[in-house]
Structure formats: structure tokens, C-alpha cells
PDB file of N, CA and C in Angstrom:
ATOM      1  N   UNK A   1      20.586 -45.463   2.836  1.00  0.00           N
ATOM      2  CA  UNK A   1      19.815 -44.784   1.809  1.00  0.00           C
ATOM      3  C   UNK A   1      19.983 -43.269   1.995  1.00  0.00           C
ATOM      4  N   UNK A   2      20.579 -42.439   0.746  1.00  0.00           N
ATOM      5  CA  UNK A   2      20.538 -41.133   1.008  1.00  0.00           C
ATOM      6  C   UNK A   2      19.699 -40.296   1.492  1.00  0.00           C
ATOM      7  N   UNK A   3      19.787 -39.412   2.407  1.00  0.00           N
ATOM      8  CA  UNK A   3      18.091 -38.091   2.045  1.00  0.00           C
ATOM      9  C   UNK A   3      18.374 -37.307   1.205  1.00  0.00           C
ATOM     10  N   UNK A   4      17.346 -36.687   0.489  1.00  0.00           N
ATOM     11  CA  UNK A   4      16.837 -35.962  -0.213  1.00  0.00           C
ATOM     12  C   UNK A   4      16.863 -34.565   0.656  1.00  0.00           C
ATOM     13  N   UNK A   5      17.253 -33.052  -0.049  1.00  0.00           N
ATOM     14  CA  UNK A   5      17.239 -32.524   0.597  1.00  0.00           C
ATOM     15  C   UNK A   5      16.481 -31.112  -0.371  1.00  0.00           C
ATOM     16  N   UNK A   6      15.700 -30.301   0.325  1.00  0.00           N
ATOM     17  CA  UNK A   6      15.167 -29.113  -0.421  1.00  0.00           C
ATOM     18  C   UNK A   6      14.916 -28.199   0.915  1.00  0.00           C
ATOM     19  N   UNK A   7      15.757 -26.892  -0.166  1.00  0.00           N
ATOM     20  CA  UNK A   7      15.418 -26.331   1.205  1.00  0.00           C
ATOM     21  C   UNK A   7      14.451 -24.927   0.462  1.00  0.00           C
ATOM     22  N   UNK A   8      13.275 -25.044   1.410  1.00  0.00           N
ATOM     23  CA  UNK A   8      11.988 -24.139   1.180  1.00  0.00           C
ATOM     24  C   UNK A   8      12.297 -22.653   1.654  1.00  0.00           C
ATOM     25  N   UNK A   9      13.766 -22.628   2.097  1.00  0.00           N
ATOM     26  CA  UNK A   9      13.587 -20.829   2.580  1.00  0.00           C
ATOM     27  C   UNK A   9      12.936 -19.920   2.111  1.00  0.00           C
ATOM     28  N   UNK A  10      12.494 -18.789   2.411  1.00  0.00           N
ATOM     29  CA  UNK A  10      11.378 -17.840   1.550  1.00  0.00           C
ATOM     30  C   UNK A  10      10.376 -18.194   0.719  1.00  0.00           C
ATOM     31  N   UNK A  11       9.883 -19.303   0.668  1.00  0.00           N
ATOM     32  CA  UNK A  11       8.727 -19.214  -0.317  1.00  0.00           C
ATOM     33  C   UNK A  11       7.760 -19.895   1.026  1.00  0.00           C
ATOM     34  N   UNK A  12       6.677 -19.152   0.550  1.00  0.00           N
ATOM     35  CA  UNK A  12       5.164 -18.704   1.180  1.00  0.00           C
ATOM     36  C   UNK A  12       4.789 -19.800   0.959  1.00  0.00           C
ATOM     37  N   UNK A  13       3.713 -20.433   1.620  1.00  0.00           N
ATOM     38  CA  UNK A  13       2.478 -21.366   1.405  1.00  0.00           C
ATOM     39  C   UNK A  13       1.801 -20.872   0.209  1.00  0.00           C
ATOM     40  N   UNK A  14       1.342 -21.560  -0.621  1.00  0.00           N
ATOM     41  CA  UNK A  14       1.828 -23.572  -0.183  1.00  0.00           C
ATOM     42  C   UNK A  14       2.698 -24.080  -1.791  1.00  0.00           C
ATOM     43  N   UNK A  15       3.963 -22.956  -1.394  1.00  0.00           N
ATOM     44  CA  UNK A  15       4.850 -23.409  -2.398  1.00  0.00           C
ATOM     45  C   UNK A  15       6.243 -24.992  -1.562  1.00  0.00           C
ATOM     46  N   UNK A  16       6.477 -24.082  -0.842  1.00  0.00           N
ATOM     47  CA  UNK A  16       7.067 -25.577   0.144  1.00  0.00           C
ATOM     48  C   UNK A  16       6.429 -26.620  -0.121  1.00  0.00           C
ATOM     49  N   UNK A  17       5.212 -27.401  -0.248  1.00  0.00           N
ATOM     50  CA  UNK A  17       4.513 -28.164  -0.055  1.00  0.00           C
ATOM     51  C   UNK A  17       4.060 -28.580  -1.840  1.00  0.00           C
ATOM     52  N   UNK A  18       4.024 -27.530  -2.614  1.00  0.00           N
ATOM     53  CA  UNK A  18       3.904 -27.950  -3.964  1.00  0.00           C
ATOM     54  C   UNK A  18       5.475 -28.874  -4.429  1.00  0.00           C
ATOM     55  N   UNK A  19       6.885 -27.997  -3.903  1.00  0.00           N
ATOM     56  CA  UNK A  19       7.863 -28.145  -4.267  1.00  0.00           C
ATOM     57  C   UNK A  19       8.368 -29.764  -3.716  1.00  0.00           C
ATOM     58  N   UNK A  20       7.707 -29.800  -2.196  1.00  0.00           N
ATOM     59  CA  UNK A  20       7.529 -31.161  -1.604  1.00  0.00           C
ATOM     60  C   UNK A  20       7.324 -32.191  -2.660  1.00  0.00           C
ATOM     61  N   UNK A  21       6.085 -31.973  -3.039  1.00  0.00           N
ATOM     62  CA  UNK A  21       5.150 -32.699  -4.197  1.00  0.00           C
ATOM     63  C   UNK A  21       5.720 -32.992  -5.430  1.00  0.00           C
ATOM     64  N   UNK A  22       6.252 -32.449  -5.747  1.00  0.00           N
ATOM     65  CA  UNK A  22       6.918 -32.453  -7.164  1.00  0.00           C
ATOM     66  C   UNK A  22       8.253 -33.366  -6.667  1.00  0.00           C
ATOM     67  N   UNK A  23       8.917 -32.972  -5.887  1.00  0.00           N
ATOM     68  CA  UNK A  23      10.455 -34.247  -5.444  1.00  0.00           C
ATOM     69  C   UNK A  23      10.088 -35.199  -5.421  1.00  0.00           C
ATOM     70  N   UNK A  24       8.964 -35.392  -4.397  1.00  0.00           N
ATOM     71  CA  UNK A  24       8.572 -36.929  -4.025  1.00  0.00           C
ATOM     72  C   UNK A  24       7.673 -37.882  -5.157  1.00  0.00           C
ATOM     73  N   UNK A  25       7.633 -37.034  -5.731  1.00  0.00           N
ATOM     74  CA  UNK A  25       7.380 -38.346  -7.546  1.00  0.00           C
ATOM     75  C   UNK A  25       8.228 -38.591  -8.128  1.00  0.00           C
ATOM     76  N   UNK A  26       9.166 -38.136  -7.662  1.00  0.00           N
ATOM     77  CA  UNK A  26      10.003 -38.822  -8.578  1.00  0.00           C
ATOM     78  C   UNK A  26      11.310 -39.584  -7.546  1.00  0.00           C
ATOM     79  N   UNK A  27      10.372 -39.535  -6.211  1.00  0.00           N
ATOM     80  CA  UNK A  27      11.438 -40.909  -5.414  1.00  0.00           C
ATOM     81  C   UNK A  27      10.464 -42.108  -5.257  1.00  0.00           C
ATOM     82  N   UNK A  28      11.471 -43.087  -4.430  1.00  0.00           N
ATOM     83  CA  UNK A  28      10.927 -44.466  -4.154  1.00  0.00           C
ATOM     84  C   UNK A  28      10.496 -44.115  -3.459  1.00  0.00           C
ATOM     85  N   UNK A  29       9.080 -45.444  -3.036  1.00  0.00           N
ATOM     86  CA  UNK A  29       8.577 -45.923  -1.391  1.00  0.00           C
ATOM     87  C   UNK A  29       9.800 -46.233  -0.279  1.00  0.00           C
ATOM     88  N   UNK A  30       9.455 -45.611   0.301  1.00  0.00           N
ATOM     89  CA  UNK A  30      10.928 -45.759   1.203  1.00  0.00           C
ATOM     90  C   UNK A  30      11.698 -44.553   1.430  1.00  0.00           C
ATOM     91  N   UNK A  31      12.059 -43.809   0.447  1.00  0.00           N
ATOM     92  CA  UNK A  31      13.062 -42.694   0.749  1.00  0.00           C
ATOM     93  C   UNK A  31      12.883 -41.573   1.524  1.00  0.00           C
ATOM     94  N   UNK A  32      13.490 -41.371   1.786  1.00  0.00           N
ATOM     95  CA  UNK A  32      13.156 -39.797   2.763  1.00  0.00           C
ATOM     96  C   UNK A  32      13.540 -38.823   2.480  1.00  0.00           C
ATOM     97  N   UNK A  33      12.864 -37.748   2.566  1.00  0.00           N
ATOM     98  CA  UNK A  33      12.905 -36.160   2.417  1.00  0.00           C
ATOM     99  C   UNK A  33      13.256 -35.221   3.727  1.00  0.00           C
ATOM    100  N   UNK A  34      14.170 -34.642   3.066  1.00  0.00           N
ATOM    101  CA  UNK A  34      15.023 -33.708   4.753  1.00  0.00           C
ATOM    102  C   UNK A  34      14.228 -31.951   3.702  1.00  0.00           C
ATOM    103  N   UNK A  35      13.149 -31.209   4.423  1.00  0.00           N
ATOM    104  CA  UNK A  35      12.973 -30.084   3.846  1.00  0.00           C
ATOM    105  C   UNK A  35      12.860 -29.085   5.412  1.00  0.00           C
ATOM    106  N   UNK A  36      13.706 -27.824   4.870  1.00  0.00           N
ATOM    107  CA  UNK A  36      13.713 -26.824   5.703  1.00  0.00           C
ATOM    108  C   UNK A  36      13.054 -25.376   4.911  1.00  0.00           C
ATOM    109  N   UNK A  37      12.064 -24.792   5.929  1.00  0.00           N
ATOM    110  CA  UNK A  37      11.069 -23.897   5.633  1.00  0.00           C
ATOM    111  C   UNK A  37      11.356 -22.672   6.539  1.00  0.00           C
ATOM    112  N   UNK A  38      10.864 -21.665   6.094  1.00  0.00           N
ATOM    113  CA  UNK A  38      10.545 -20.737   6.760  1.00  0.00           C
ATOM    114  C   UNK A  38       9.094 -19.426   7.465  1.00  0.00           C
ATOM    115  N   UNK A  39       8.269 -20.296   6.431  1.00  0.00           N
ATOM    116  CA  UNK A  39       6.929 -19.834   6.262  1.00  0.00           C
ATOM    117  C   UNK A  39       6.220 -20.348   7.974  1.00  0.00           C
ATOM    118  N   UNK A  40       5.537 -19.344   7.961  1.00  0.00           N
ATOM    119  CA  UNK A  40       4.824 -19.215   9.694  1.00  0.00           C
ATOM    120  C   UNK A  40       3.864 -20.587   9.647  1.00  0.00           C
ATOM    121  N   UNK A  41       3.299 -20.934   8.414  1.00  0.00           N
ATOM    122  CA  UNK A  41       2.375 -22.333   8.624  1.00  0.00           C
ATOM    123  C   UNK A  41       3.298 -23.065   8.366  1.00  0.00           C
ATOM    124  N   UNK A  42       4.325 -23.359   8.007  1.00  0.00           N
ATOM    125  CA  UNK A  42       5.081 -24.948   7.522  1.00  0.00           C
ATOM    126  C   UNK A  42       4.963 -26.251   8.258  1.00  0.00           C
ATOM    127  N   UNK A  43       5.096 -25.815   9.538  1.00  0.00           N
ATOM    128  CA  UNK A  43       5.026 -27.282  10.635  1.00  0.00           C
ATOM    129  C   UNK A  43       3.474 -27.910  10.400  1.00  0.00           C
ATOM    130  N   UNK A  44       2.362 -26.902  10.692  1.00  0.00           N
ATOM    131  CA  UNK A  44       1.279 -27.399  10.662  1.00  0.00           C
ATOM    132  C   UNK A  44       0.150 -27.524   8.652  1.00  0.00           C
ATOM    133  N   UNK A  45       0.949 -26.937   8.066  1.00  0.00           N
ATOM    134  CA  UNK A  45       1.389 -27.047   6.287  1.00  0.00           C
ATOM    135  C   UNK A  45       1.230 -29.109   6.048  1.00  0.00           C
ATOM    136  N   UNK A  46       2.566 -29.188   6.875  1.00  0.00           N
ATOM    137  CA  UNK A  46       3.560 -29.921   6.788  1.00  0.00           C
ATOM    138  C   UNK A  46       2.195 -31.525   7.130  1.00  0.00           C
ATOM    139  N   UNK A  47       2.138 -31.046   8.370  1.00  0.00           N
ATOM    140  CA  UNK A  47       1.495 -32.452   8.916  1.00  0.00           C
ATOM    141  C   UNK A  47       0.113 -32.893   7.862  1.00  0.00           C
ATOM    142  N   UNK A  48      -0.059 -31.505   7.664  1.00  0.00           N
ATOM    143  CA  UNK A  48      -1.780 -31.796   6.844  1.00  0.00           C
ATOM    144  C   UNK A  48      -1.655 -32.482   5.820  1.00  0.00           C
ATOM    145  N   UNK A  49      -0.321 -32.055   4.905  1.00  0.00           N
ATOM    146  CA  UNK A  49      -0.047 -32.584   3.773  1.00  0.00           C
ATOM    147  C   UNK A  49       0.437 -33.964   3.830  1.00  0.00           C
ATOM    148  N   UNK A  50       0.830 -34.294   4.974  1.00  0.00           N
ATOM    149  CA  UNK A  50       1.410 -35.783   5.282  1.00  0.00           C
ATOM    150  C   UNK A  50       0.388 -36.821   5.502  1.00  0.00           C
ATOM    151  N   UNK A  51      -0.675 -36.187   6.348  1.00  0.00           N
ATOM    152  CA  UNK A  51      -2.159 -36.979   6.353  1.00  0.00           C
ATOM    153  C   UNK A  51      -2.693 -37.401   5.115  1.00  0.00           C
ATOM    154  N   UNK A  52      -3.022 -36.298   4.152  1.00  0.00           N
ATOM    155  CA  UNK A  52      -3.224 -35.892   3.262  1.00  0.00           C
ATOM    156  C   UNK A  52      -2.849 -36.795   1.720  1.00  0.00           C
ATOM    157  N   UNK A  53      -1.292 -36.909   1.941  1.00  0.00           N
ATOM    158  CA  UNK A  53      -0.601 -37.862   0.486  1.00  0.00           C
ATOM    159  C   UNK A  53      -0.240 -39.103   1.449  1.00  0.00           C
ATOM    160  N   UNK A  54      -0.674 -39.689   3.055  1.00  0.00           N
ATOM    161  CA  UNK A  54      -0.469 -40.903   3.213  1.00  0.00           C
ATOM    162  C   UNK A  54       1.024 -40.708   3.848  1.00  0.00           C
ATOM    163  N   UNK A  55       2.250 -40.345   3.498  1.00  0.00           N
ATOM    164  CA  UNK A  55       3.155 -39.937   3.926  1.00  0.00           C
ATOM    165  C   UNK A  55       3.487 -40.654   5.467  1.00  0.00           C
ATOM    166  N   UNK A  56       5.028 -40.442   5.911  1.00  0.00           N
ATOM    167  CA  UNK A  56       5.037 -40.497   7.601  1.00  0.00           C
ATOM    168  C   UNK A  56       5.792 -39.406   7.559  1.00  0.00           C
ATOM    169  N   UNK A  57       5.323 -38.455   8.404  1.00  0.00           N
ATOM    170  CA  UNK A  57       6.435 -37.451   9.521  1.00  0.00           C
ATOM    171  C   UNK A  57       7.034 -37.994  10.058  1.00  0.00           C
ATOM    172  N   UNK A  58       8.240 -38.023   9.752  1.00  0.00           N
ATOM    173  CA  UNK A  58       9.154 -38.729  11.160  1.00  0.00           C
ATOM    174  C   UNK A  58       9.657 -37.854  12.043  1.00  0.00           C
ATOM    175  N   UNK A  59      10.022 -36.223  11.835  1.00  0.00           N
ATOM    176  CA  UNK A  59      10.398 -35.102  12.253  1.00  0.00           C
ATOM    177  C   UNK A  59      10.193 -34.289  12.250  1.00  0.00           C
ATOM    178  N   UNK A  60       9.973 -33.604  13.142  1.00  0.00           N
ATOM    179  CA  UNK A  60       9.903 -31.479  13.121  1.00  0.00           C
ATOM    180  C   UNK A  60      10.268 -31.044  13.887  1.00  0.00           C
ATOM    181  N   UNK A  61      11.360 -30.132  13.633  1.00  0.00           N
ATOM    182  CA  UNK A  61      12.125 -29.344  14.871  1.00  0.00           C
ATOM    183  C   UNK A  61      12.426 -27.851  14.474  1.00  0.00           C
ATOM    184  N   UNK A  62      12.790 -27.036  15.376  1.00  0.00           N
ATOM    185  CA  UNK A  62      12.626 -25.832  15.444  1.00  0.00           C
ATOM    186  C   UNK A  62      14.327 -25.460  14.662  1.00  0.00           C
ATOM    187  N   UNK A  63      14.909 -24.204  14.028  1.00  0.00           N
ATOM    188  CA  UNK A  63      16.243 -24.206  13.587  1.00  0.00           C
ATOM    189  C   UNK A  63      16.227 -22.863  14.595  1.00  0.00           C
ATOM    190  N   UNK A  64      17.357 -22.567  14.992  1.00  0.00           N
ATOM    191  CA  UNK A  64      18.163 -21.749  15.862  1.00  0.00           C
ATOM    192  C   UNK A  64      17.666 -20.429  14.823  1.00  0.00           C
ATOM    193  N   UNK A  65      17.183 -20.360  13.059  1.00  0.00           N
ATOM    194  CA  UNK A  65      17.342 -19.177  12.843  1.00  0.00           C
ATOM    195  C   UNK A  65      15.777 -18.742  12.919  1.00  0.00           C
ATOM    196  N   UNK A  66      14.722 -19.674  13.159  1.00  0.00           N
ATOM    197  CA  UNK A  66      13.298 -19.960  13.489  1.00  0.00           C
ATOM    198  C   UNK A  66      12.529 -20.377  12.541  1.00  0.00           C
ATOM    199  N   UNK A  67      13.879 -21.339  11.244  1.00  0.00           N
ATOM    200  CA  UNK A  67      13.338 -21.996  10.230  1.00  0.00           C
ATOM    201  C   UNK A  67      12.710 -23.422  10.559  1.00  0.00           C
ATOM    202  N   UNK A  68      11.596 -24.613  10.133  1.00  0.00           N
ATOM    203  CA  UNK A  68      11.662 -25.538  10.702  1.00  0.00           C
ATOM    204  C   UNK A  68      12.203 -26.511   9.761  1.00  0.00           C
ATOM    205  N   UNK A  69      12.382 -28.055  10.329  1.00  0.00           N
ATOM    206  CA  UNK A  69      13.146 -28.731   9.688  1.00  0.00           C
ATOM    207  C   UNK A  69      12.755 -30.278  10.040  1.00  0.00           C
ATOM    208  N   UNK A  70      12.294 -30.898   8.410  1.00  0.00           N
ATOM    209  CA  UNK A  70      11.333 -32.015   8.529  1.00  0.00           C
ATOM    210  C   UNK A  70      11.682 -33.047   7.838  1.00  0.00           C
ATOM    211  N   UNK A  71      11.631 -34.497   8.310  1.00  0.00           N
ATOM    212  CA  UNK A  71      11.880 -35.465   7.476  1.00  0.00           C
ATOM    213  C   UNK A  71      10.808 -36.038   7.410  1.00  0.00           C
ATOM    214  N   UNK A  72      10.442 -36.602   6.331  1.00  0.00           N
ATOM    215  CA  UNK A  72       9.221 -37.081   5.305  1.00  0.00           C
ATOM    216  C   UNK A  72       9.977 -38.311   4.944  1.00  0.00           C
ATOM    217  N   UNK A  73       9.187 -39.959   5.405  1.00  0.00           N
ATOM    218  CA  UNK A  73       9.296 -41.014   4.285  1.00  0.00           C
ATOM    219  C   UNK A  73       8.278 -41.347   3.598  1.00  0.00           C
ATOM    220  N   UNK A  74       8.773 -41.444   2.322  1.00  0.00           N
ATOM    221  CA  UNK A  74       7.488 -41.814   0.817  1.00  0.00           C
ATOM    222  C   UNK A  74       7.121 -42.995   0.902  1.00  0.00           C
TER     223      UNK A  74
END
């Protein structure tokens, strides 16, 4: 199954997380989302919103440029 990929560089909270929102309606149960951020809340953005719409985090890791980088299944 492909991932989905969006990448959130430069946009501020809580546009990452709107832009999140908007992809993932229009995927299946099941699919996964690969999104890379740069905003200082994204990791902890990230988890709330996953609690939040039910979601699983499967990932968060740090990027070499100090962007983070997350996979989401719907």
C-alpha cells in the first residue's frame, strides 16, 4: 500500500495539522500518511491530534535539518 506524502515545511501551527486533516478524508482506513514539519510544536501538535481523531502514530523522528518526520495510519 502506497504512503501518502505532505510535506508541512514552513507553515506554523496548526496549519500542518489542518493540512493533515484535509488528506486524511479523503484516504482509506488503513492508509498511511508520511508528513514532514518544521514548526517547534509539530511532534507534540502531532500526538494530540492523533489522540484526538483516534489515529495511530506509528513514527516520529528527528531530520538531520531539525525538521520532524511522521507516519500516521487512518
Amino acid at each position: 500500500m502506497p504512503v501518502k506524502e505532505l510535506n508541512a515545511k514552513g507553515l506554523k501551527c496548526p496549519q500542518p495539522q489542518l493540512k493533515m486533516t484535509i488528506l486524511i478524508s479523503k484516504m482509506k482506513p488503513g492508509e498511511v500518511i508520511e508528513v514532514v514539519a518544521d514548526c517547534d510544536t509539530f511532534e507534540d501538535d502531532v500526538r494530540k491530534w492523533c489522540t484526538r481523531n483516534q489515529k495511530a502514530l506509528l513514527w516520529m523522528r528527528q531530520e538531520k535539518d531539525g525538521a520532524k518526520r511522521c507516519q500516521v495510519r487512518v
